[in-house]
PDB file of N, CA and C in Angstrom:
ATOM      1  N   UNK A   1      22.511 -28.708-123.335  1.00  0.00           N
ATOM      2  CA  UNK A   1      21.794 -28.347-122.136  1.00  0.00           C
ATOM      3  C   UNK A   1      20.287 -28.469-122.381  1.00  0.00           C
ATOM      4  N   UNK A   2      19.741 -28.940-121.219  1.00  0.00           N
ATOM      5  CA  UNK A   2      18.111 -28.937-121.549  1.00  0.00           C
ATOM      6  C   UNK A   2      16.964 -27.947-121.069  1.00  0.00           C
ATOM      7  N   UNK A   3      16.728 -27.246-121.873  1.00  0.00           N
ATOM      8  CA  UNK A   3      15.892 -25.860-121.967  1.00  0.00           C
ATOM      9  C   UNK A   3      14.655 -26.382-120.565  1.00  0.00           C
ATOM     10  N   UNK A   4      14.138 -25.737-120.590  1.00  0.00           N
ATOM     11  CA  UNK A   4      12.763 -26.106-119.863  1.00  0.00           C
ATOM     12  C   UNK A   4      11.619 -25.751-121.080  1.00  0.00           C
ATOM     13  N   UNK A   5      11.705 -25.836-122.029  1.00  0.00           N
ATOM     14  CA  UNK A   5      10.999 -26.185-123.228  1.00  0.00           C
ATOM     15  C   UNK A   5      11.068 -27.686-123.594  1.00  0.00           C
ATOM     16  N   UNK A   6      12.174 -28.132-123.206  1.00  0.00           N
ATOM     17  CA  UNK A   6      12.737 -29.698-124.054  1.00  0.00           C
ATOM     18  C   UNK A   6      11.461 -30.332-122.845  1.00  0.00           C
ATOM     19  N   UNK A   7      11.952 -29.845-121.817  1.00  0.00           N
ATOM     20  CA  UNK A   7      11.552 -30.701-120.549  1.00  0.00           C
ATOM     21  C   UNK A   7      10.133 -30.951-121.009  1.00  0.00           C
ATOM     22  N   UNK A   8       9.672 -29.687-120.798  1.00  0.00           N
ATOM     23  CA  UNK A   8       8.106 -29.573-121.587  1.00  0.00           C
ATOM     24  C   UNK A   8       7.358 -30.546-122.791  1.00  0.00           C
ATOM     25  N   UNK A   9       8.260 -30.656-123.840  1.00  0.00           N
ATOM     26  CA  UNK A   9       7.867 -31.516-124.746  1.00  0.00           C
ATOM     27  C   UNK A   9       8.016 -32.607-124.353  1.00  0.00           C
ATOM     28  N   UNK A  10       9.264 -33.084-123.441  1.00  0.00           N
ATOM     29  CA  UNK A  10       9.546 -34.823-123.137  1.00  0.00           C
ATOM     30  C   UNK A  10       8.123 -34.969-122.672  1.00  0.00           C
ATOM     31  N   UNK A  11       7.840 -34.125-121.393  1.00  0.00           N
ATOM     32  CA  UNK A  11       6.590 -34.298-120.695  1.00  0.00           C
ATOM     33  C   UNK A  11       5.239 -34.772-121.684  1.00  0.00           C
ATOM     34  N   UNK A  12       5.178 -33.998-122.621  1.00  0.00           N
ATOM     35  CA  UNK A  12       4.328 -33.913-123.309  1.00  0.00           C
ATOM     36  C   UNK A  12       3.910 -35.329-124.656  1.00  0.00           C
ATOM     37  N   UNK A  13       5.302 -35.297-124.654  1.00  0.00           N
ATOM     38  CA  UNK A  13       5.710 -36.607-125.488  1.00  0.00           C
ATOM     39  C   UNK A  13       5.115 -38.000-124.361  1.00  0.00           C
ATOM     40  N   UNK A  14       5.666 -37.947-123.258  1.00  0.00           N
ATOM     41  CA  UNK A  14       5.455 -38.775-122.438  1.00  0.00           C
ATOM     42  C   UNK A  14       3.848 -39.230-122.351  1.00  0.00           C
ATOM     43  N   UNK A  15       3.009 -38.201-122.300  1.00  0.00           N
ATOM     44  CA  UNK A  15       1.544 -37.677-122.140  1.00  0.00           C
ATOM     45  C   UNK A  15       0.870 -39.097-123.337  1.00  0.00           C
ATOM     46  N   UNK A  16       1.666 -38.426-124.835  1.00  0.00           N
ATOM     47  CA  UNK A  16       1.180 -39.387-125.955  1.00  0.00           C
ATOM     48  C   UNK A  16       1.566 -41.199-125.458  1.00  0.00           C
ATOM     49  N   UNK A  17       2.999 -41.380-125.404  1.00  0.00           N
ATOM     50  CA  UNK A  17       3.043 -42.304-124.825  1.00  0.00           C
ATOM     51  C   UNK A  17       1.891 -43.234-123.794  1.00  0.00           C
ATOM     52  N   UNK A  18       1.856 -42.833-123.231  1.00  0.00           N
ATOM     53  CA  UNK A  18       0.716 -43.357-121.813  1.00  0.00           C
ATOM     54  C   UNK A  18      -0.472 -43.518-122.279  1.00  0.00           C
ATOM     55  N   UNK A  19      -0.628 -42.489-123.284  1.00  0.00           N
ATOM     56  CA  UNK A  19      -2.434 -42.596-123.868  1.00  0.00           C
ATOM     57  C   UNK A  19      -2.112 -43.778-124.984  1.00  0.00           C
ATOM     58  N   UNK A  20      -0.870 -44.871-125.323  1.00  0.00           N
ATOM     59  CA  UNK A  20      -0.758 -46.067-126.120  1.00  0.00           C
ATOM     60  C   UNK A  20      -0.746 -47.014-125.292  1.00  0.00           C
ATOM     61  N   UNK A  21      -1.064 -46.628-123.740  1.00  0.00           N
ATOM     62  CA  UNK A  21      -0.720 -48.457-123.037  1.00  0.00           C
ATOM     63  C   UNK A  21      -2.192 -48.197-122.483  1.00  0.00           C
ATOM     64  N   UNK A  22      -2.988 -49.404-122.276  1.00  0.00           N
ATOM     65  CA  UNK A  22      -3.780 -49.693-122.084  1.00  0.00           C
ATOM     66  C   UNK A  22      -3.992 -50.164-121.203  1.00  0.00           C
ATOM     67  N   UNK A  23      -5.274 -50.425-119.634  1.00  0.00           N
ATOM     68  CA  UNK A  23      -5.042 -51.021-118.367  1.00  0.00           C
ATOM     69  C   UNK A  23      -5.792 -52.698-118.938  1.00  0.00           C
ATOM     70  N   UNK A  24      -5.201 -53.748-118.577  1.00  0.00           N
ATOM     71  CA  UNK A  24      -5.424 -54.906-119.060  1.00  0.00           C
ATOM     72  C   UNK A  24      -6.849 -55.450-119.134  1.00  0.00           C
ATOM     73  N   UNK A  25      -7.353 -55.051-118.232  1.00  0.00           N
ATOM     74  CA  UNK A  25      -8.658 -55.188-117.707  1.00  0.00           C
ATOM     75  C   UNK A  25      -9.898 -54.298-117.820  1.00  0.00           C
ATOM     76  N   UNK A  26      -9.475 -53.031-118.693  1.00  0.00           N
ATOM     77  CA  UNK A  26     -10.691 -51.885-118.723  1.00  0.00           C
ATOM     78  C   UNK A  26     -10.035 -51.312-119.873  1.00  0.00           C
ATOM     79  N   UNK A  27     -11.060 -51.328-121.257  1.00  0.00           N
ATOM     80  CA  UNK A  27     -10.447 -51.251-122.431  1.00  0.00           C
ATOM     81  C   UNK A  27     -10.043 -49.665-122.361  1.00  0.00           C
ATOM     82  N   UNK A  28      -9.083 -49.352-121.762  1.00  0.00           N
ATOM     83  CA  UNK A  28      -9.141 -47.426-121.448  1.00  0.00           C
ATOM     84  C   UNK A  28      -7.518 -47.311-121.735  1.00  0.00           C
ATOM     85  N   UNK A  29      -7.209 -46.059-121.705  1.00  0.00           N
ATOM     86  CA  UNK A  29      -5.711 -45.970-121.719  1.00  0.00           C
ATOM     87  C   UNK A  29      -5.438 -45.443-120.563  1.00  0.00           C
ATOM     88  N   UNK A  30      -3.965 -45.977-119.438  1.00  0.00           N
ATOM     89  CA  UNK A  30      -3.689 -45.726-118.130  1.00  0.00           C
ATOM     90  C   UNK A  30      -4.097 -44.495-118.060  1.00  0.00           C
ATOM     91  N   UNK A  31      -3.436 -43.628-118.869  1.00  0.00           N
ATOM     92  CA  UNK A  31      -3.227 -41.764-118.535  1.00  0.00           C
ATOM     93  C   UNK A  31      -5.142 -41.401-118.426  1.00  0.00           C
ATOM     94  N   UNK A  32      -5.761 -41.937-119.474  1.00  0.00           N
ATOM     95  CA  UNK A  32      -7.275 -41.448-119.271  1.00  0.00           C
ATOM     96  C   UNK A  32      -8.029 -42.232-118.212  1.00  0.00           C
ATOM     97  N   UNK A  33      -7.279 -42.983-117.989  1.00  0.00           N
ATOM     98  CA  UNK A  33      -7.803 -43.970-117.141  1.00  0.00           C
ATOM     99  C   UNK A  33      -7.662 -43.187-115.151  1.00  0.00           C
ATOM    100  N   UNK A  34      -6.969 -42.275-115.035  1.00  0.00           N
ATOM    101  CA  UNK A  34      -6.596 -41.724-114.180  1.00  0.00           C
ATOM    102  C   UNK A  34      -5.370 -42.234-113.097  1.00  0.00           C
ATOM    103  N   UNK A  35      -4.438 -43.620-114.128  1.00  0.00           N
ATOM    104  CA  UNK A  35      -3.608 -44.319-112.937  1.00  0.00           C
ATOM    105  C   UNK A  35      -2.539 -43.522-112.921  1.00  0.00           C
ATOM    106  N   UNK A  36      -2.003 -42.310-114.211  1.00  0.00           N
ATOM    107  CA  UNK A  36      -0.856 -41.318-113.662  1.00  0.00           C
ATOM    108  C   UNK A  36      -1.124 -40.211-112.771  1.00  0.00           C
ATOM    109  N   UNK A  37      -0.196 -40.266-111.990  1.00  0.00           N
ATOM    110  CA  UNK A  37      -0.517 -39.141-110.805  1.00  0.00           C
ATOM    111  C   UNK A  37       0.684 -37.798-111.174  1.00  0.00           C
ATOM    112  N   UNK A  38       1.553 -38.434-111.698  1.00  0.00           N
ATOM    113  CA  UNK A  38       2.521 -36.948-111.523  1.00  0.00           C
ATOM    114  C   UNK A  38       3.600 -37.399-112.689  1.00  0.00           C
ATOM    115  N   UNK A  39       4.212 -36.833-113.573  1.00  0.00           N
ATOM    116  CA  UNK A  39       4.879 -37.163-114.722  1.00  0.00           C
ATOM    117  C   UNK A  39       6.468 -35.582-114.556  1.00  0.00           C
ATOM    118  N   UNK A  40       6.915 -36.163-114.068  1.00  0.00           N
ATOM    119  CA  UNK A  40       8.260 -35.322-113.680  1.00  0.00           C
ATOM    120  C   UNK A  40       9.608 -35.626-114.163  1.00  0.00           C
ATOM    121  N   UNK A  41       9.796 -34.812-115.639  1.00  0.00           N
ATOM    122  CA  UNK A  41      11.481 -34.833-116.185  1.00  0.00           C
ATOM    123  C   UNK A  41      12.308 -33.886-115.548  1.00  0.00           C
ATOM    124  N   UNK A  42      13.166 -34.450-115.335  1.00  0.00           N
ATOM    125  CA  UNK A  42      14.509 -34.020-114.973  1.00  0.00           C
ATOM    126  C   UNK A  42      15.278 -33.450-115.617  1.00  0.00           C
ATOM    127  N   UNK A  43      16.096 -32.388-115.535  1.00  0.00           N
ATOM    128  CA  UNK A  43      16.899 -31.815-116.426  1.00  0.00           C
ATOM    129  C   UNK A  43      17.736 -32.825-117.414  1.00  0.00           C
ATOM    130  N   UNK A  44      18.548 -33.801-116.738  1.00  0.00           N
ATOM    131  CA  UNK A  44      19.362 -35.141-116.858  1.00  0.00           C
ATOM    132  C   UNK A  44      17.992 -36.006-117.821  1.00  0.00           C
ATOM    133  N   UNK A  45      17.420 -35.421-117.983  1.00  0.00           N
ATOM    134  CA  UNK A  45      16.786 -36.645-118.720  1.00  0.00           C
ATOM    135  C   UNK A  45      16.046 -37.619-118.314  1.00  0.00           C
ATOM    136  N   UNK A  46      15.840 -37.434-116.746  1.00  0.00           N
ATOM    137  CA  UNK A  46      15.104 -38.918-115.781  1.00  0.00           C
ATOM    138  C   UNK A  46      13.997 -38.335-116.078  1.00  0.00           C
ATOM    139  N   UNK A  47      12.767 -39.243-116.204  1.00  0.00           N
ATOM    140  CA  UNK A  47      11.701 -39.608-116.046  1.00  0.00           C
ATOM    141  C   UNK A  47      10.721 -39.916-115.232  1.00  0.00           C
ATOM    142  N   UNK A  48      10.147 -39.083-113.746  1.00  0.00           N
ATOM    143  CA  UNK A  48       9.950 -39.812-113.127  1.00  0.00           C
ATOM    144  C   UNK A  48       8.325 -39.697-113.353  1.00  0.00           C
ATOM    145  N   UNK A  49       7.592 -41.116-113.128  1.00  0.00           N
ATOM    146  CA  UNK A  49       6.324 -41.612-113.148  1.00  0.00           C
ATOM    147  C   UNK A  49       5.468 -42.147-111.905  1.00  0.00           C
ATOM    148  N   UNK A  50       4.866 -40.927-111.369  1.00  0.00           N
ATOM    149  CA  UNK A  50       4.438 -41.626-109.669  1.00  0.00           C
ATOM    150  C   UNK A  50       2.901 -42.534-110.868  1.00  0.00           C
ATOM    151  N   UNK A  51       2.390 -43.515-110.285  1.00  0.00           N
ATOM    152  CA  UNK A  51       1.421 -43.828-110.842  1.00  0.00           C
ATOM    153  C   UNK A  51       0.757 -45.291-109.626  1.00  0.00           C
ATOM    154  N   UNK A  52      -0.485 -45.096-109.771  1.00  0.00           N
ATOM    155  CA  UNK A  52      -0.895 -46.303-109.733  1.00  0.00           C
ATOM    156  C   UNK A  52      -1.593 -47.334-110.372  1.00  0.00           C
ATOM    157  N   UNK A  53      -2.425 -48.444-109.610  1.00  0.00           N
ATOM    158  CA  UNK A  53      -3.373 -49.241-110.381  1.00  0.00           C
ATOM    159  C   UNK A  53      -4.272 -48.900-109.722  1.00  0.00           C
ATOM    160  N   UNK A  54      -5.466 -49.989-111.117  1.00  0.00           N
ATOM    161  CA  UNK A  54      -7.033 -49.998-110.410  1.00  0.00           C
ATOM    162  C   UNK A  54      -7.258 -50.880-108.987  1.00  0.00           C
ATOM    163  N   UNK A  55      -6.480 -51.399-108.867  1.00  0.00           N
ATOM    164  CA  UNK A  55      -6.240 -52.353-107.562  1.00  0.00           C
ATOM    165  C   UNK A  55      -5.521 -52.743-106.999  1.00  0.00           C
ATOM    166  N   UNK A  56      -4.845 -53.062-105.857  1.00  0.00           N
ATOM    167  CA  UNK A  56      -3.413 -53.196-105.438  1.00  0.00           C
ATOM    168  C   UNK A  56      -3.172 -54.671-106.029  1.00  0.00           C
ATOM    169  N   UNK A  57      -4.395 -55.669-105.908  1.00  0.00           N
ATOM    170  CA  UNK A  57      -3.903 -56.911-106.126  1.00  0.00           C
ATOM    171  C   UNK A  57      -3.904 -57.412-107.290  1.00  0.00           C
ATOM    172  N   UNK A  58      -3.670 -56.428-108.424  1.00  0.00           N
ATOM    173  CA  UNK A  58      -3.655 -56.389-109.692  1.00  0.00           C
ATOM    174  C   UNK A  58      -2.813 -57.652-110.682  1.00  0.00           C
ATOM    175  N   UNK A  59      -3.149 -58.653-110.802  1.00  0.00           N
ATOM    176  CA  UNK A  59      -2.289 -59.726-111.395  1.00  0.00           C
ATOM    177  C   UNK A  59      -1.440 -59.273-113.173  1.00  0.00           C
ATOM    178  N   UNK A  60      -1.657 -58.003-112.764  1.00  0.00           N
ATOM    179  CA  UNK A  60      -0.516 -57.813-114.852  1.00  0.00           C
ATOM    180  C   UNK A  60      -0.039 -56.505-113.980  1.00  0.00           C
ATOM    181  N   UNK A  61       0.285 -56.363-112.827  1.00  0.00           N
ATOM    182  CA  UNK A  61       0.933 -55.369-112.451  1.00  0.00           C
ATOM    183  C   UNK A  61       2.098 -55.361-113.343  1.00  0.00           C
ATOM    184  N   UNK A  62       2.915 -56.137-112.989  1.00  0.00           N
ATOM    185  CA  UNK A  62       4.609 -56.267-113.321  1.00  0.00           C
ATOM    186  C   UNK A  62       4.343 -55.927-114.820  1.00  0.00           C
ATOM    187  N   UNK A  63       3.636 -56.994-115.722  1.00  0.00           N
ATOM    188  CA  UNK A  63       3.294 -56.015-116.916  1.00  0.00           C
ATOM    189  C   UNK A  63       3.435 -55.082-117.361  1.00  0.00           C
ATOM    190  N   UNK A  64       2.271 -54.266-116.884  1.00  0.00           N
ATOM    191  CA  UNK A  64       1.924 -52.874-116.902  1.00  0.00           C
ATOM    192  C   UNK A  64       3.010 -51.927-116.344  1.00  0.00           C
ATOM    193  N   UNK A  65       3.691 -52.340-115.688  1.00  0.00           N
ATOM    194  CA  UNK A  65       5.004 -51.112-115.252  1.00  0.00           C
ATOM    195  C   UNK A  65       6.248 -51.443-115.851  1.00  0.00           C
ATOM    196  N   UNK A  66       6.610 -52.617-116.692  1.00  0.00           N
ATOM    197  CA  UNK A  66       7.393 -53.116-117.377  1.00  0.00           C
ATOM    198  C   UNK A  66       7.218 -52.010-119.043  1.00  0.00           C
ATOM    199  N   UNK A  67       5.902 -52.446-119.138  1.00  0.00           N
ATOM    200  CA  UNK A  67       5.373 -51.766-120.669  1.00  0.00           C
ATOM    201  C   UNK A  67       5.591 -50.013-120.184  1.00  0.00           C
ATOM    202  N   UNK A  68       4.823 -49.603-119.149  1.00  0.00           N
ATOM    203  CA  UNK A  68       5.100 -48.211-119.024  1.00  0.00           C
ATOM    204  C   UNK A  68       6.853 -47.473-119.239  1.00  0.00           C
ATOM    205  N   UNK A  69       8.066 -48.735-118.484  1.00  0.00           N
ATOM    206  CA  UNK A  69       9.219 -48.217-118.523  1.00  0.00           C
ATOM    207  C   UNK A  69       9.547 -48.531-119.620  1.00  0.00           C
ATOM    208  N   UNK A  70       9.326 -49.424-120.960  1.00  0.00           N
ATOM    209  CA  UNK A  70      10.134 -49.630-121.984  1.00  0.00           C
ATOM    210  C   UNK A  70       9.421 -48.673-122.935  1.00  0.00           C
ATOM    211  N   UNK A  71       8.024 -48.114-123.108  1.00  0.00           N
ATOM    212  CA  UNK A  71       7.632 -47.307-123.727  1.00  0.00           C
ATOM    213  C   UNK A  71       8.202 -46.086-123.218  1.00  0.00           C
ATOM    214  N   UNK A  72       8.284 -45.334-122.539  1.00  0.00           N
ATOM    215  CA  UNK A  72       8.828 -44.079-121.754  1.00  0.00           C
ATOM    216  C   UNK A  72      10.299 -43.958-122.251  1.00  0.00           C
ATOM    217  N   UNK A  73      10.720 -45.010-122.067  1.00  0.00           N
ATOM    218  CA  UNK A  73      12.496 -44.750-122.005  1.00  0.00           C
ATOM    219  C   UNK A  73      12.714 -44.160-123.700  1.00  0.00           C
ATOM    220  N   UNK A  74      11.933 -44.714-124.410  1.00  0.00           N
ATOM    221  CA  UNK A  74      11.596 -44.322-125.735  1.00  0.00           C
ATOM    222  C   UNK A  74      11.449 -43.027-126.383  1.00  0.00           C
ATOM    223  N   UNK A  75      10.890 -42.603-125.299  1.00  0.00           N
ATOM    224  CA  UNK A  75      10.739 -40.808-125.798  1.00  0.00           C
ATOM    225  C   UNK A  75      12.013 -40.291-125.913  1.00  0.00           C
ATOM    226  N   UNK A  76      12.419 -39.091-127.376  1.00  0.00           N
ATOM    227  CA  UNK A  76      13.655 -38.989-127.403  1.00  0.00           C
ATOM    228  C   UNK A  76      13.251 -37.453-126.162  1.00  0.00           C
ATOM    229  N   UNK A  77      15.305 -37.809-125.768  1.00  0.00           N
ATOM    230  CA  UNK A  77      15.464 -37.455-124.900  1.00  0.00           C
ATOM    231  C   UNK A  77      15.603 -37.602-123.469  1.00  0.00           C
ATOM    232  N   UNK A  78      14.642 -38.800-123.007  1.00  0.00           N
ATOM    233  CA  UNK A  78      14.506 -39.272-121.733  1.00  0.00           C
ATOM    234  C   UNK A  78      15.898 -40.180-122.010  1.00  0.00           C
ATOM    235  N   UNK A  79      16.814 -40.232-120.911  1.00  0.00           N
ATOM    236  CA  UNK A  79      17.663 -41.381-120.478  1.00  0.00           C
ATOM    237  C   UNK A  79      17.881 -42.271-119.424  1.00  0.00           C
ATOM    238  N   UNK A  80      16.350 -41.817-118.470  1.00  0.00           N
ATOM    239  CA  UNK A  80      16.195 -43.308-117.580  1.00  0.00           C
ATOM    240  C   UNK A  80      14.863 -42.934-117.068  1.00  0.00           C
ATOM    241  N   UNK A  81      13.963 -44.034-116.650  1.00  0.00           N
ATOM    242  CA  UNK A  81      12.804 -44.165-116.480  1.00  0.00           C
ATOM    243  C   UNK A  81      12.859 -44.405-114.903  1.00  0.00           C
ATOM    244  N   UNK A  82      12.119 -43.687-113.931  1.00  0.00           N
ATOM    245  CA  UNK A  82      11.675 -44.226-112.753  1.00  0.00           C
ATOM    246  C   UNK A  82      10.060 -44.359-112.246  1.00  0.00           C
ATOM    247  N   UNK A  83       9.775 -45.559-112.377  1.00  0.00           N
ATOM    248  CA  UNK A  83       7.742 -45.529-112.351  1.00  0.00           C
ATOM    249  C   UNK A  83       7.616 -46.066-110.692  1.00  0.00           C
ATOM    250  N   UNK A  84       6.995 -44.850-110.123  1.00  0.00           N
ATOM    251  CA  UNK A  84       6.725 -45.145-108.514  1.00  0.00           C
ATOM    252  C   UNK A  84       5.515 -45.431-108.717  1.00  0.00           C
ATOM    253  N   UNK A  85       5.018 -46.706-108.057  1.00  0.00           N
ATOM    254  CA  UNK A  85       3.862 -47.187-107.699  1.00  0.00           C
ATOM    255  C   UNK A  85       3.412 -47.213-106.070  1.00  0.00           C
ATOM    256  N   UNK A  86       2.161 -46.414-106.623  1.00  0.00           N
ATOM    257  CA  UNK A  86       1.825 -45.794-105.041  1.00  0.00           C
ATOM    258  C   UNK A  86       0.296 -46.133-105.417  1.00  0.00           C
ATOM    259  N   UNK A  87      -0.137 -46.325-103.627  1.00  0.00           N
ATOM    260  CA  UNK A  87      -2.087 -46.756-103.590  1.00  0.00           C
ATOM    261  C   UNK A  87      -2.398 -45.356-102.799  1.00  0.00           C
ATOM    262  N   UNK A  88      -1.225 -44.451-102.765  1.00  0.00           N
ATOM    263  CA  UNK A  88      -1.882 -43.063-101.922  1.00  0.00           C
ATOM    264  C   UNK A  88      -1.908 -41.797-102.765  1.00  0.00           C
ATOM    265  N   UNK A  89      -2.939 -41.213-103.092  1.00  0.00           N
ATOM    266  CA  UNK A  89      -4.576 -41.949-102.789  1.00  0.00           C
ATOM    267  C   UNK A  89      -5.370 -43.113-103.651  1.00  0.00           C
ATOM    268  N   UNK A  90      -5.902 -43.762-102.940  1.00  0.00           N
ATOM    269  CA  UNK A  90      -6.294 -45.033-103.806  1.00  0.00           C
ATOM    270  C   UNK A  90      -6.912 -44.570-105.462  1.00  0.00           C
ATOM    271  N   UNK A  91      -6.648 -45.262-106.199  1.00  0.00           N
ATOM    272  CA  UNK A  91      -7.537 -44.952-107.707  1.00  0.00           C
ATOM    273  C   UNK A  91      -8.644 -45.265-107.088  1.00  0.00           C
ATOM    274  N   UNK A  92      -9.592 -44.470-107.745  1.00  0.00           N
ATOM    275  CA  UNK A  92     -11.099 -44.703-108.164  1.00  0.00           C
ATOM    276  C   UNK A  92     -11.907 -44.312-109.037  1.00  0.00           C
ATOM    277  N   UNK A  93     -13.046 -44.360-109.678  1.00  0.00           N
ATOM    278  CA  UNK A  93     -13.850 -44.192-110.919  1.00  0.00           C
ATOM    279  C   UNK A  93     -13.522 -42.302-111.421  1.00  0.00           C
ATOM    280  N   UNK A  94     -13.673 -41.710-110.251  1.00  0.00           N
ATOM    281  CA  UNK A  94     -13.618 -39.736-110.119  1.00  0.00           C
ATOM    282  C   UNK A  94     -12.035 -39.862-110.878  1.00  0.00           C
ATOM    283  N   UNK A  95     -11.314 -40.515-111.269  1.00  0.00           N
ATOM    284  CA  UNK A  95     -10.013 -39.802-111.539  1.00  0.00           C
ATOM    285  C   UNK A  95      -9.765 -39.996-112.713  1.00  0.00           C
ATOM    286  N   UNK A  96     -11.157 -40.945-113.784  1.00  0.00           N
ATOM    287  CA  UNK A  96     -10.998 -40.951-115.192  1.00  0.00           C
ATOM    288  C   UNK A  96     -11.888 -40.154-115.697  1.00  0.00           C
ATOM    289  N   UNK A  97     -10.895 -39.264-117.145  1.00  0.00           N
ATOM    290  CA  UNK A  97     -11.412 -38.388-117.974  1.00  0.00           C
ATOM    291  C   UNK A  97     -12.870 -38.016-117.869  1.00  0.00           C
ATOM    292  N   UNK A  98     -13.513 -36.523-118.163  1.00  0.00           N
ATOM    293  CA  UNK A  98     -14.687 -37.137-118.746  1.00  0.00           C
ATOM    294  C   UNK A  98     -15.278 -38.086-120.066  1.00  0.00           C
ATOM    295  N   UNK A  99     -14.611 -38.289-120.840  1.00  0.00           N
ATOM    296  CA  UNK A  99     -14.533 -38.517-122.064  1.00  0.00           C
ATOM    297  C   UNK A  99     -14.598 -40.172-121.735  1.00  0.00           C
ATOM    298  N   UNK A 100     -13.660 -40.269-120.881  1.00  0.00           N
ATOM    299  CA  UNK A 100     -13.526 -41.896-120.600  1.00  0.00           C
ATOM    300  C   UNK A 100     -14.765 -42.589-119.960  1.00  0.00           C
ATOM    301  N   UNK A 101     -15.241 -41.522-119.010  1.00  0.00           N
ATOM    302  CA  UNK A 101     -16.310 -41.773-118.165  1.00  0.00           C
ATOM    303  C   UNK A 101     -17.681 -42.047-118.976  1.00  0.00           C
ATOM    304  N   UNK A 102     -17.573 -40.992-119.870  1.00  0.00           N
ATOM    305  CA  UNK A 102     -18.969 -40.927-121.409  1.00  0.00           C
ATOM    306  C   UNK A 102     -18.768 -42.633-122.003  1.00  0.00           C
ATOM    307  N   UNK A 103     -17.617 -42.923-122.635  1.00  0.00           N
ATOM    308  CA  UNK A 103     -17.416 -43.655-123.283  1.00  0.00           C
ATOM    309  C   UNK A 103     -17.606 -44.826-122.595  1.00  0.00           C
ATOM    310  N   UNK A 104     -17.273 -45.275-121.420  1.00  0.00           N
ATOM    311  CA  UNK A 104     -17.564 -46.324-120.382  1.00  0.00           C
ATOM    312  C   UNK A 104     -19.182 -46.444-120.193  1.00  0.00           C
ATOM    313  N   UNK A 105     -19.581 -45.304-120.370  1.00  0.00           N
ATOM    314  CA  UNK A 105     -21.369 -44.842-120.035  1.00  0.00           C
ATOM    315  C   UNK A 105     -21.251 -44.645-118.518  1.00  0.00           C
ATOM    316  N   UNK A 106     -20.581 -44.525-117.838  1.00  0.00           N
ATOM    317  CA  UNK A 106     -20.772 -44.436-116.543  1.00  0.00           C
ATOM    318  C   UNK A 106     -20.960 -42.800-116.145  1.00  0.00           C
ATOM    319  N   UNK A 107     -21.752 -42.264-117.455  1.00  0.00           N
ATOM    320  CA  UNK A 107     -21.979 -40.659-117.049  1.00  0.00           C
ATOM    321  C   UNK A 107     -23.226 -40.521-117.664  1.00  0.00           C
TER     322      UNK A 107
END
């Protein structure tokens, strides 16, 4: 059975994950980058990933949500990955880290 501790760590595990994929185009990692919006395990083990991009017309989309589900499915414990890609509310510069923002210089 899965505690709501396990859940916690998948989550958390998941967290590390995301900060290893990178957005193709802005040397940042998605999660600091601000494209995850909501990171929700399931008792069952699902995974779900609302997220977006820096742009809808993003040419490494398929990429980037390919790499997000084969890294994810990875975390022990998770047994299926679902990554919703949503433009509501659009990404923009306010939804990365401060740290990311320093490091970009855009602060």
């Amino acid at each position: 059975m899965t505690t709501p501790q396990d859940i916690m760590r998948m989550e958390q595990d998941i967290v590390l994950t995301l900060k290893n994929i990178y957005d193709p185009e802005i040397p940042v990692n998605i999660y600091d980058l601000g494209l995850v919006y909501e990171i929700d395990v399931e008792p069952d083990g699902t995974a779900n990933i609302r997220m977006t991009l820096t742009a809808p017309n993003c040419p490494m989309a398929d990429q980037l949500l390919e790499e997000v589900n084969e890294n994810v499915a990875k975390v022990e414990g998770i047994t299926s990955v679902n990554v919703i890609l949503t433009f509501d509310p659009p990404w923009d510069r306010s939804m990365m880290s401060e740290e990311t923002l320093l490091d970009l210089g855009l602060m």
